[in-house]
Protein backbone atom coordinates (compact mmCIF):
# COMPACT_ATOMS: atom_id res chain seq x y z
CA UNK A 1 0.00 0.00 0.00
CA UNK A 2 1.32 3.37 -0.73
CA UNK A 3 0.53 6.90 0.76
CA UNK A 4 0.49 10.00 -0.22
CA UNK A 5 0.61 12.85 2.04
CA UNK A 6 -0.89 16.09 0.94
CA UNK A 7 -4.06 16.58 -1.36
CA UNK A 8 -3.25 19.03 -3.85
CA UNK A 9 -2.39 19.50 -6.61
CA UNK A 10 0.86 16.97 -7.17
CA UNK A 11 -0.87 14.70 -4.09
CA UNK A 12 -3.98 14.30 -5.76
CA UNK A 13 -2.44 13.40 -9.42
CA UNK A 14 0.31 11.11 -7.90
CA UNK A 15 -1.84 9.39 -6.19
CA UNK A 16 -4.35 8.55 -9.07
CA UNK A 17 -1.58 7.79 -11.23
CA UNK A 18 -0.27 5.18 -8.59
CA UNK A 19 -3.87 3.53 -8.84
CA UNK A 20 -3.77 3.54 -12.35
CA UNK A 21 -0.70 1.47 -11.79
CA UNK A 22 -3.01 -1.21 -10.15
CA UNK A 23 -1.73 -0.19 -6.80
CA UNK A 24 -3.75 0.39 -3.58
CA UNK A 25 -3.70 4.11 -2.67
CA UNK A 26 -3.89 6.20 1.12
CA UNK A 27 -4.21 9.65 0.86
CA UNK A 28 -4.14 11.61 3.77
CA UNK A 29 -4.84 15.55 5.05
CA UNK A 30 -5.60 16.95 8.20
CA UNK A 31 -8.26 18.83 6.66
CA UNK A 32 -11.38 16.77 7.11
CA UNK A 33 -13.65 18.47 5.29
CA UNK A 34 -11.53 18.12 2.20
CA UNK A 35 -10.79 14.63 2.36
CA UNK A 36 -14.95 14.23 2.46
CA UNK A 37 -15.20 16.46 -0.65
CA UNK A 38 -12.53 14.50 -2.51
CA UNK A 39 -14.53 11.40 -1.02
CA UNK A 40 -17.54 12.38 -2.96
CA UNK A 41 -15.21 12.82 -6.27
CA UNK A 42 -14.88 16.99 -6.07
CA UNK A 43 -11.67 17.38 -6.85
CA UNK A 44 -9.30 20.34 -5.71
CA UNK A 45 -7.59 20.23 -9.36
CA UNK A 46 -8.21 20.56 -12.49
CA UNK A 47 -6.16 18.35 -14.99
CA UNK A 48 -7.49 16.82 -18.69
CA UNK A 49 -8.49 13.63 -17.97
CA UNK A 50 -8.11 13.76 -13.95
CA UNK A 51 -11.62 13.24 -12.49
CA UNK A 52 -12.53 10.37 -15.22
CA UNK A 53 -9.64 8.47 -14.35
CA UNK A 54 -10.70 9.32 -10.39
CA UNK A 55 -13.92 7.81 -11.19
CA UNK A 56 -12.46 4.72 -13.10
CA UNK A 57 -9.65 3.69 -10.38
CA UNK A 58 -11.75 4.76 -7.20
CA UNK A 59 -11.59 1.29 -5.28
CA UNK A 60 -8.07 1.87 -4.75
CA UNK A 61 -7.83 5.24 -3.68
CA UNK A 62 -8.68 5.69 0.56
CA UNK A 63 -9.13 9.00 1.63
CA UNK A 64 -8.89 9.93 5.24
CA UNK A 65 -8.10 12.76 7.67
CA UNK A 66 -6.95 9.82 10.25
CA UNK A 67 -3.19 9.66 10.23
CA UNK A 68 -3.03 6.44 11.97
CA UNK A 69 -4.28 5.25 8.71
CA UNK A 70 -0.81 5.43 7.34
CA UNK A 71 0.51 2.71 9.38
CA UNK A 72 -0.28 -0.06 6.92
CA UNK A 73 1.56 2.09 3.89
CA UNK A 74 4.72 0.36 2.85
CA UNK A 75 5.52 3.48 0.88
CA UNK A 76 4.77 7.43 2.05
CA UNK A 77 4.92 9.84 0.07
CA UNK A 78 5.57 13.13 1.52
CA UNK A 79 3.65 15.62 -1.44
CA UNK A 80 2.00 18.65 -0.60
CA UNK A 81 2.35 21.56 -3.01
CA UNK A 82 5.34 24.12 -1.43
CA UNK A 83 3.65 27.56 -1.46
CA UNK A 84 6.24 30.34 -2.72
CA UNK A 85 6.13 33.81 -3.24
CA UNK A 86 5.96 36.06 -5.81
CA UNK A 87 9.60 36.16 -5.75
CA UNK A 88 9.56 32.61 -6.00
CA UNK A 89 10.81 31.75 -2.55
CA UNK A 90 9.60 28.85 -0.98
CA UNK A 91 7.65 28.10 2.28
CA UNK A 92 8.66 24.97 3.96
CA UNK A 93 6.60 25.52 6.79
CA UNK A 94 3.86 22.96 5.72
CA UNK A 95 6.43 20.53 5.15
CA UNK A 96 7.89 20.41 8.44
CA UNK A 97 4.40 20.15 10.14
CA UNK A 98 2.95 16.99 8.08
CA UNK A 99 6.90 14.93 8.91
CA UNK A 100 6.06 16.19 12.56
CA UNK A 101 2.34 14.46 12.07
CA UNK A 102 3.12 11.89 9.72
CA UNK A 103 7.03 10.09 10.95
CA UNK A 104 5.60 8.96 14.41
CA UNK A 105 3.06 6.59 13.04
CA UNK A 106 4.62 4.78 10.32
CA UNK A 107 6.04 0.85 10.90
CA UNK A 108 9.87 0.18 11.12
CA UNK A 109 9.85 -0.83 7.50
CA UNK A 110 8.06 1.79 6.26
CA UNK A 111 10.03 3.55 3.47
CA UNK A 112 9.07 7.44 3.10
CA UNK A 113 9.91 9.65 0.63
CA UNK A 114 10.48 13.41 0.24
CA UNK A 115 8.07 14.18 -3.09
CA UNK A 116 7.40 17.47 -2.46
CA UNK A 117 10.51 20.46 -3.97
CA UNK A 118 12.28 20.96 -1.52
CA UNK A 119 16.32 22.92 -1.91
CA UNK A 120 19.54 21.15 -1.87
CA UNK A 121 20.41 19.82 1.90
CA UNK A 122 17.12 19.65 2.78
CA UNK A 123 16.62 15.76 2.59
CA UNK A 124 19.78 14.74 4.93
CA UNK A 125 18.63 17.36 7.46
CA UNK A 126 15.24 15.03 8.19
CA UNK A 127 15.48 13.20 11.55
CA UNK A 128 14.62 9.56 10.15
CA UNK A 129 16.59 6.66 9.68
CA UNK A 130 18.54 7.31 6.74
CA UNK A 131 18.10 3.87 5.74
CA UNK A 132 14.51 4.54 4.44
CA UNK A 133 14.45 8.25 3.69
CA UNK A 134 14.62 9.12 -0.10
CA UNK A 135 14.19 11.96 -2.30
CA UNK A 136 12.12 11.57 -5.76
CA UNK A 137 12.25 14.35 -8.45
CA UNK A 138 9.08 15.23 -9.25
CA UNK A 139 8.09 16.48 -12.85
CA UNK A 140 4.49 17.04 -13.43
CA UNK A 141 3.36 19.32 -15.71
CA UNK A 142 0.36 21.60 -15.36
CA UNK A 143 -2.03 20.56 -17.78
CA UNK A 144 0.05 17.03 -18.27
CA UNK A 145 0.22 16.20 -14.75
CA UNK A 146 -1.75 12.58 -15.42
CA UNK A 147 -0.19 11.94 -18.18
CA UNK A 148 3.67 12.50 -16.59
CA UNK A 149 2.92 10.92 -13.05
CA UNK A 150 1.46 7.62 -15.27
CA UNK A 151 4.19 7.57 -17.91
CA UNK A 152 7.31 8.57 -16.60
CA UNK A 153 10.31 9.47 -18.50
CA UNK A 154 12.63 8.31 -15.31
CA UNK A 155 12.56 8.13 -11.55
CA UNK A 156 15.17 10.33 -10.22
CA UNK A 157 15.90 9.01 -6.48
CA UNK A 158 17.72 10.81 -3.87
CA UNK A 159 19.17 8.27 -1.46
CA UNK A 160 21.81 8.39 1.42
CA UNK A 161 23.91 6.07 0.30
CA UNK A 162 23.15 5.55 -3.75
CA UNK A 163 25.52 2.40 -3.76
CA UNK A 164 22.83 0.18 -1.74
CA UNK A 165 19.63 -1.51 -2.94
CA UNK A 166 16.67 0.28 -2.45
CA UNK A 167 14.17 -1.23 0.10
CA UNK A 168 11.97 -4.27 -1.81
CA UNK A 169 8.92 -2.75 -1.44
CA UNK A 170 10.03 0.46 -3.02
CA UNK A 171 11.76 -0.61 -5.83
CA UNK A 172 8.79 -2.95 -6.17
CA UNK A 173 6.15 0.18 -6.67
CA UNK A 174 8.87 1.89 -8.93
CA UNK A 175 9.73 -0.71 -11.44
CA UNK A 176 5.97 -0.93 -11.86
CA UNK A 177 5.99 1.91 -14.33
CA UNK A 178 8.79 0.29 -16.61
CA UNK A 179 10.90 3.28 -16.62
CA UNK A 180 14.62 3.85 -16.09
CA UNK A 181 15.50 4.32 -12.03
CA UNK A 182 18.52 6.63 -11.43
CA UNK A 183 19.85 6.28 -7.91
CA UNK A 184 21.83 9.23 -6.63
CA UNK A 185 23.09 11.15 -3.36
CA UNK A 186 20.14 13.08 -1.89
CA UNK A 187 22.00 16.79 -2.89
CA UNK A 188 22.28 15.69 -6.42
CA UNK A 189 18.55 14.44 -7.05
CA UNK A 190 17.47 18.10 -5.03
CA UNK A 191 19.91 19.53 -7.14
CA UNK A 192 18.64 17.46 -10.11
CA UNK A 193 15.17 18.86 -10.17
CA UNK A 194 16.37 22.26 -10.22
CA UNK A 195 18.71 22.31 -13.00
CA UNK A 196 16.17 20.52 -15.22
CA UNK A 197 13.61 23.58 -14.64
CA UNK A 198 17.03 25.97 -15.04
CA UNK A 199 17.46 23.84 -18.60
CA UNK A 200 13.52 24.46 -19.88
CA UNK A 201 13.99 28.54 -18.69
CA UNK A 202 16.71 28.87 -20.45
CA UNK A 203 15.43 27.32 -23.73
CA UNK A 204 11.81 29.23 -22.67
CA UNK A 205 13.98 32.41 -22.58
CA UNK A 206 15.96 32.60 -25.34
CA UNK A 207 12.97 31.35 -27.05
CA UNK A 208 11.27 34.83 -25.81
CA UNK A 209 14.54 37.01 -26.69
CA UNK A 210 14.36 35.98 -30.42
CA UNK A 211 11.15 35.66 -31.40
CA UNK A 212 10.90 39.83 -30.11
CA UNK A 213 13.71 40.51 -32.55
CA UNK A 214 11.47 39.16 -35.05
CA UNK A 215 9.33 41.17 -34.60
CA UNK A 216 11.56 44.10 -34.95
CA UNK A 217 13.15 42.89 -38.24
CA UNK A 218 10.09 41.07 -40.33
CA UNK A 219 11.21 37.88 -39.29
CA UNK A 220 9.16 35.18 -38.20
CA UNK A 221 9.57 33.17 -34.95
CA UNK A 222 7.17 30.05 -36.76
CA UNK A 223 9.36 30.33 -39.14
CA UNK A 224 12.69 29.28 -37.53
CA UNK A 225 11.30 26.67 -34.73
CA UNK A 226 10.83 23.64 -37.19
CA UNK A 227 14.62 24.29 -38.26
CA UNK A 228 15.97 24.12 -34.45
CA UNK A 229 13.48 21.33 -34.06
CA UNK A 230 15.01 19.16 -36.51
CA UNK A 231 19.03 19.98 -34.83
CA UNK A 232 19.67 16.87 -32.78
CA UNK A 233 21.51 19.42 -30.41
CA UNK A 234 17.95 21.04 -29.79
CA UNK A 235 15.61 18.23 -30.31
CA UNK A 236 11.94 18.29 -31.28
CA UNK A 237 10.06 18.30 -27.67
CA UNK A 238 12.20 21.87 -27.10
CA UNK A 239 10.49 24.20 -25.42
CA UNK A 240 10.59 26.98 -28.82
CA UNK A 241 6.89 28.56 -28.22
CA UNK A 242 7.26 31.85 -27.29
CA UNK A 243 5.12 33.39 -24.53
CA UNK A 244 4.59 35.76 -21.70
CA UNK A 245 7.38 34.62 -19.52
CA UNK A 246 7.39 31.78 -17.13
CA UNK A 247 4.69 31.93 -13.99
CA UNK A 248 2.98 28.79 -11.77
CA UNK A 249 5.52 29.53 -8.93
CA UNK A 250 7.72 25.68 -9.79
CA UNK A 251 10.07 27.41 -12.23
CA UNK A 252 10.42 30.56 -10.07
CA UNK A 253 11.12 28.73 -6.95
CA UNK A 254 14.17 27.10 -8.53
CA UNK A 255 15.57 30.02 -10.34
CA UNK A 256 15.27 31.79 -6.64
CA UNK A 257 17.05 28.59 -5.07
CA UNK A 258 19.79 28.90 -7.50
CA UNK A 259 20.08 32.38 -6.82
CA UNK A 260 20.04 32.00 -2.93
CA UNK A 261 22.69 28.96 -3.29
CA UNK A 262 24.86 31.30 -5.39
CA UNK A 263 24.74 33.81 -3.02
CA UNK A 264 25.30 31.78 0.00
CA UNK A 265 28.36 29.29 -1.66
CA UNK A 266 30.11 32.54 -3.50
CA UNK A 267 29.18 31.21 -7.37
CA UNK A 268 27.80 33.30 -9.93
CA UNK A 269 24.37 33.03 -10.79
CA UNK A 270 24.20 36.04 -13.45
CA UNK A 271 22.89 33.99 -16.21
CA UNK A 272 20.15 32.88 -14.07
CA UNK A 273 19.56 36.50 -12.81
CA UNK A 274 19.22 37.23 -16.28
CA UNK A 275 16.31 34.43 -16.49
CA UNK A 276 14.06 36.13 -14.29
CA UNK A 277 14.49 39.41 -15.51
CA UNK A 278 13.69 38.49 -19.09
CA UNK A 279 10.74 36.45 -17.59
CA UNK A 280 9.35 39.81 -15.88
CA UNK A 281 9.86 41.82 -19.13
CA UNK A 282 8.27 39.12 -21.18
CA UNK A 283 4.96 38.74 -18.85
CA UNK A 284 4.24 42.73 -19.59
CA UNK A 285 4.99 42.56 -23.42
CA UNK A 286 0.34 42.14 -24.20
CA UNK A 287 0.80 46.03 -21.91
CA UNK A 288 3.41 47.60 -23.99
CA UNK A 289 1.47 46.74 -27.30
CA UNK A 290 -1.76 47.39 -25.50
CA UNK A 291 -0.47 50.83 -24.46
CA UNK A 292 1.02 51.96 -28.06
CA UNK A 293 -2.28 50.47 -30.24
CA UNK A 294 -4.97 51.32 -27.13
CA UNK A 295 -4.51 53.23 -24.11
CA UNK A 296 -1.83 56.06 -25.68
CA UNK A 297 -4.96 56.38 -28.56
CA UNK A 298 -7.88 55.51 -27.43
CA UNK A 299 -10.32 57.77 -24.70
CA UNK A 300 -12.26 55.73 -22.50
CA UNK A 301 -11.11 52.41 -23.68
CA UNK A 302 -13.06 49.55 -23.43
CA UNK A 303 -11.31 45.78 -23.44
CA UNK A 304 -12.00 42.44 -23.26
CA UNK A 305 -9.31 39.52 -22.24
CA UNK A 306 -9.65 36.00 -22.40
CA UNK A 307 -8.01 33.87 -20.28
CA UNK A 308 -7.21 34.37 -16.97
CA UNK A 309 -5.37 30.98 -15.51
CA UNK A 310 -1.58 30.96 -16.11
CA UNK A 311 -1.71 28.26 -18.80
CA UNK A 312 -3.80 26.42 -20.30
CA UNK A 313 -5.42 23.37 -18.87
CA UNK A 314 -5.26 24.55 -14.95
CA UNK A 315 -7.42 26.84 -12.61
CA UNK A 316 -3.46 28.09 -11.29
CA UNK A 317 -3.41 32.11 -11.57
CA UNK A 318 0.07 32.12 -10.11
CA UNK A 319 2.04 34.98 -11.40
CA UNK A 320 -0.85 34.98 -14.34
CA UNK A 321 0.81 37.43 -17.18
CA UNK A 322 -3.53 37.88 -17.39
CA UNK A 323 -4.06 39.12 -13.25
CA UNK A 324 -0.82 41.11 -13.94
CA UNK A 325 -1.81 42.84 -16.59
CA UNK A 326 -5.27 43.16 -15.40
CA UNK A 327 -3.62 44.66 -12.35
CA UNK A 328 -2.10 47.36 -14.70
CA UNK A 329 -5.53 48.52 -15.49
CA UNK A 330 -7.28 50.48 -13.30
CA UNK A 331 -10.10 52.37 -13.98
CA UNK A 332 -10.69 50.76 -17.29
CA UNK A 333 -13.98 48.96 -18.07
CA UNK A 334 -12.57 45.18 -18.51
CA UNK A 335 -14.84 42.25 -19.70
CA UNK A 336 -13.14 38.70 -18.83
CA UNK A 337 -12.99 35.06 -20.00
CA UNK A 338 -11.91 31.55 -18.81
CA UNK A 339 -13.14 28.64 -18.69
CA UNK A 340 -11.76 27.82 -15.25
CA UNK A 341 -10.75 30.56 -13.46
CA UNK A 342 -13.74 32.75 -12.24
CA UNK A 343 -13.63 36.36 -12.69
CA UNK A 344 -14.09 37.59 -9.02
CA UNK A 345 -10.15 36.58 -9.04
CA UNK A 346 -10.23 39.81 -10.47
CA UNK A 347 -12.89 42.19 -8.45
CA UNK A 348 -12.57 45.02 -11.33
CA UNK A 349 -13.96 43.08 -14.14
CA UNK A 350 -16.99 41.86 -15.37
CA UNK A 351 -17.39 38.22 -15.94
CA UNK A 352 -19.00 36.39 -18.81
CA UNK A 353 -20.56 33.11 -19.75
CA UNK A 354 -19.23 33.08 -23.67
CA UNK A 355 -15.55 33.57 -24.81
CA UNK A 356 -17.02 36.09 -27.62
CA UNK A 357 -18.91 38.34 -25.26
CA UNK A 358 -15.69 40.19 -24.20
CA UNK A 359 -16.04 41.73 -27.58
CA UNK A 360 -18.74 43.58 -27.03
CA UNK A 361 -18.37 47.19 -27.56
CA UNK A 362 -14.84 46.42 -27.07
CA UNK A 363 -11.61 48.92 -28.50
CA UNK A 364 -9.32 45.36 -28.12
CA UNK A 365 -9.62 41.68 -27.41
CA UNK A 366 -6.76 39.88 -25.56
CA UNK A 367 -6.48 36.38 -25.65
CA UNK A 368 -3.88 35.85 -22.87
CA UNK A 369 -4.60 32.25 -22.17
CA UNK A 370 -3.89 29.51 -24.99
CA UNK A 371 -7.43 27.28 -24.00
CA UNK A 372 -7.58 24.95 -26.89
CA UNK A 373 -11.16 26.49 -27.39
CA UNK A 374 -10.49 30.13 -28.22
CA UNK A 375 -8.69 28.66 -31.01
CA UNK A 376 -11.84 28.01 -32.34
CA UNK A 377 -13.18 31.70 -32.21
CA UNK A 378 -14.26 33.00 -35.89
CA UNK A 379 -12.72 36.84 -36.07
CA UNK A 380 -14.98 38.06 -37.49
CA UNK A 381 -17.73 37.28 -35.16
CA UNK A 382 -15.28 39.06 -32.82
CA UNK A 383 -14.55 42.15 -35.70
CA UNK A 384 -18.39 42.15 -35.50
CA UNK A 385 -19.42 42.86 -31.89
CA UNK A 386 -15.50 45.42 -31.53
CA UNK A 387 -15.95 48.45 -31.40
CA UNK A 388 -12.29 48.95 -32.38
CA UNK A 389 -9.73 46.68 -34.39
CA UNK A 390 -6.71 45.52 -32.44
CA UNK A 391 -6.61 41.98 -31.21
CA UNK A 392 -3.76 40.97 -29.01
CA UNK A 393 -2.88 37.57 -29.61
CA UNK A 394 0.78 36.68 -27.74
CA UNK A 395 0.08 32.38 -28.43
CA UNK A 396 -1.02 33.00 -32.43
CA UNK A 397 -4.15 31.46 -31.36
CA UNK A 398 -6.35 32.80 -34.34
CA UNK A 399 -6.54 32.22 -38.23
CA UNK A 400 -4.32 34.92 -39.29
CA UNK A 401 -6.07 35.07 -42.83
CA UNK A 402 -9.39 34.99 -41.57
CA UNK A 403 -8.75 37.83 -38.86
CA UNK A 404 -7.07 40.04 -41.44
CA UNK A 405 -10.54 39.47 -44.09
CA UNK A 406 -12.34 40.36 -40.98
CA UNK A 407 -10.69 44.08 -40.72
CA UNK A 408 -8.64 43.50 -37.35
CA UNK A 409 -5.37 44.50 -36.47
CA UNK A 410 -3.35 41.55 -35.16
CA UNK A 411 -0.70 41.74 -32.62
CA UNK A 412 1.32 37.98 -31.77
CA UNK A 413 4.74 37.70 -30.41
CA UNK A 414 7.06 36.96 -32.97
CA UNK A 415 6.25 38.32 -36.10
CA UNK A 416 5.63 41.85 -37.00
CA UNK A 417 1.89 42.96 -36.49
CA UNK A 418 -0.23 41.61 -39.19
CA UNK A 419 -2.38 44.51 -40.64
CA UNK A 420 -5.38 44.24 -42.81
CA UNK A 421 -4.06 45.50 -46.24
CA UNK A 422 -0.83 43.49 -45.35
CA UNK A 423 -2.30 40.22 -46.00
C-alpha cells in the first residue's frame, strides 16, 4: 500500500496515477472536510483527464483525515504543493508540520519519501533513519500532470547512500511503471530537479529574446522553430513557443534557489539572474502593445481579455501574465474570460458566460490564455461585436487570414503585427 501525504495539486495526481498502476492508494490531510469532498469525487484540481480516471480507479484510492491510517503504507509519500512567493521563494513551513504528524506513526519498514521540492540539503537534514528516507524528483506538468505521473520518463531518487539496494517494497512500486530508475546522493537528485527547470527557462527564454527581434526585423519566430526542431543538439520536444514569460511559482522557486545557493556558496548566478528578468519583461509585453495600439490612442477604452489561468489546462493564476496585466488597469472597463478561473479573481472586471462576449463594444480583445477552445473563435464574429480593431494575440491562437478578411489588427509575439491591407 502506498501513501500519499498532501491533497493538492501533485498529491492528488500522484496518487491517481499510482492507482492507475493497479496499486492500492492512502491519501491523507488533516483537513477533514476536504478529504470528504474528494470522497464524494470533487476534486481540488483541475487536470485533462483527472476526475474520469478518479472515477475509473476509485476502489483503490482511501481518503482519510486519520493519520493512523498510514501505518499499513509500505511506501509514504511526503507531497503537498510548497507555497512560494511572488519572488519565487519557498515556504517549507507545511512541510515540516505533516513529517512532525506523519514520521511517528509509520512501521519500522516503512520507506518514506520526500516528493514534495524541496532545496539542496534539505533531505539529509530530516530526523529519520537514513536507511529509508529518499528523495524523488518530481516532474508534473500543469495541464500534463496525469499523463507525466502515469508515464514517466525516469525516476530520479535521492538516497543516502546511492551504492545500496533500495528497500523491496520500493523498488517494487517503482519498477511498476517500466521506466529507467537513477539512484543518486540526496544533494544531487534536489539539485537534479532544479537544474532541469534551469534547462527548460533557459530554452523558454531565449525562445522569448528571439522571437521579439522578429518582430523588430520582419522575421518570423514560426518560421525558424521547425529548423531548431530538426538539430539533434535542440531536439523536437524543445520548449521553442514563445510566450509571456514563465509563472505557476515551480520554475520561479528554482531560479530563486539557484540564486540564494549562489549567493550563500560565493558562485555566480548572473545567467540565471538574467532568467528572471527576461521572464518579468516578457509577462508585460500584451501592456506595452496594449499601451502603443490602445490606451496612448484611445479615450475611454473599453477591453476584453480571455483567459485568466496561467496556462492552459489549470485553474493556477500564479504569477498569471492575465491578473498582472489586469492589475495594470485600473479604472478601465474590462470584460473577462476563462473557462476555469472565475472572474471575481479579479474584483474590477466583469465576468461572462461566452468567450465572444468580451467583444462587445470592445476597443481590443486579448487572448492571454492559450485554452484549446479560443482557437476556435471566428474573427470576425469578434470584428463584428469590436468596437475597435486591435486583437492581441501573444500564443497566435487565431486564423491569421481569416482575422485580417475580418478588418482586425493583429498583434502575436514573434512576427511583426499583421495589418489588414498586409495580408
Amino acid at each position: 500500500m502506498i501513501g500519499f501525504i498532501g491533497l493538492t495539486h501533485l498529491g492528488i495526481c500522484s496518487a491517481v496515477g499510482a492507482a492507475i498502476q493497479g496499486h492500492a492508494i492512502v491519501g491523507w490531510s488533516d483537513d477533514a472536510a476536504l478529504v470528504q469532498r474528494i470522497g464524494r469525487g470533487v476534486l481540488p484540481v483541475v487536470e485533462p483527464g483527472l476526475d474520469g480516471a478518479f472515477a475509473e480507479h476509485r476502489s483503490r484510492l482511501t481518503f482519510t483525515s486519520d493519520v493512523d491510517a498510514l501505518a499499513g503504507c509500505d511506501v509514504v509519500y511526503i507531497a503537498p504543493d510548497v507555497p512560494t512567493d511572488d519572488t519565487g521563494r519557498a515556504d517549507l513551513t507545511p512541510i515540516h508540520q505533516v513529517l512532525a504528524r506523519v514520521m511517528p506513526t509509520l512501521r519500522p519498514q516503512t520507506s518514506l519519501v520526500m516528493l514534495s521540492q524541496v532545496p539542496p540539503g534539505f533531505t539529509r537534514s530530516i530526523r529519520f533513519d537514513p536507511a529509508r528516507l529518499y528523495y524523488q524528483v518530481e516532474t508534473l506538468i500543469f495541464g500534463r500532470a496525469l499523463e507525466r505521473a502515469t508515464a514517466p520518463e525516469r525516476f530520479i531518487v535521492g538516497c543516502a547512500d546511492p551504492s545500496l539496494p533500495l528497500p523491496t517494497t520500493y523498488r517494487a512500486f517503482l519498477e511498476s511503471f517500466g521506466c529507467p530508475i537513477l539512484p543518486m546522493r540526496y544533494e544531487s537528485a534536489e539539485l537534479a530537479k532544479v537544474a532541469i527547470n534551469c534547462f527548460l527557462v533557459a530554452s523558454v527564454s531565449t525562445t522569448n529574446t528571439l522571437a521579439e527581434l522578429c518582430e523588430r526585423i520582419s522575421a518570423d519566430w514560426s518560421e525558424i522553430a521547425p529548423a531548431l526542431r530538426l538539430d539533434a543538439r535542440i531536439g523536437p520536444s524543445a520548449y521553442l513557443t514563445p510566450g509571456l514569460g514563465i509563472a505557476g511559482g515551480n520554475l520561479e522557486r528554482d531560479l530563486a534557489t539557484v540564486i540564494g545557493l549562489g549567493a550563500r556558496e560565493g558562485s555566480a548566478t548572473g545567467v540565471i539572474e538574467a532568467y528572471v528578468e527576461n521572464s518579468r519583461y516578457m509577462r508585460d509585453w500584451a501592456y506595452r502593445t496594449l499601451k502603443r495600439t490602445v490606451l496612448d490612442v484611445v479615450e475611454r477604452p473599453r477591453l476584453g481579455i480571455m483567459g485568466l489561468a496561467y496556462k492552459q489546462d489549470t485553474h493556477s493564476t500564479k504569477n498569471s501574465a492575465s491578473v498582472a496585466l489586469i492589475g495594470r488597469l485600473p479604472g478601465i472597463e474590462l470584460k473577462v474570460h476563462d473557462p476555469v478561473v472565475p472572474a471575481s479573481v479579479v474584483p474590477q472586471t466583469v465576468g461572462v458566460a461566452m468567450a465572444e462576449g468580451v467583444a462587445d463594444a470592445a476597443d481590443a480583445v486579448l487572448l492571454m490564455t492559450p485554452w484549446p477552445a479560443y482557437r476556435q473563435i471566428d474573427p470576425a464574429a469578434l470584428a463584428a461585436r469590436m468596437r475597435g480593431r486591435v486583437v492581441i494575440d501573444p500564443y497566435r491562437l487565431l486564423d491569421t487570414q481569416k482575422a485580417a478578411a475580418a478588418g482586425l489588427a493583429l498583434y502575436s509575439i514573434g512576427r511583426p503585427p499583421l495589418l489588414p491591407t498586409q495580408v
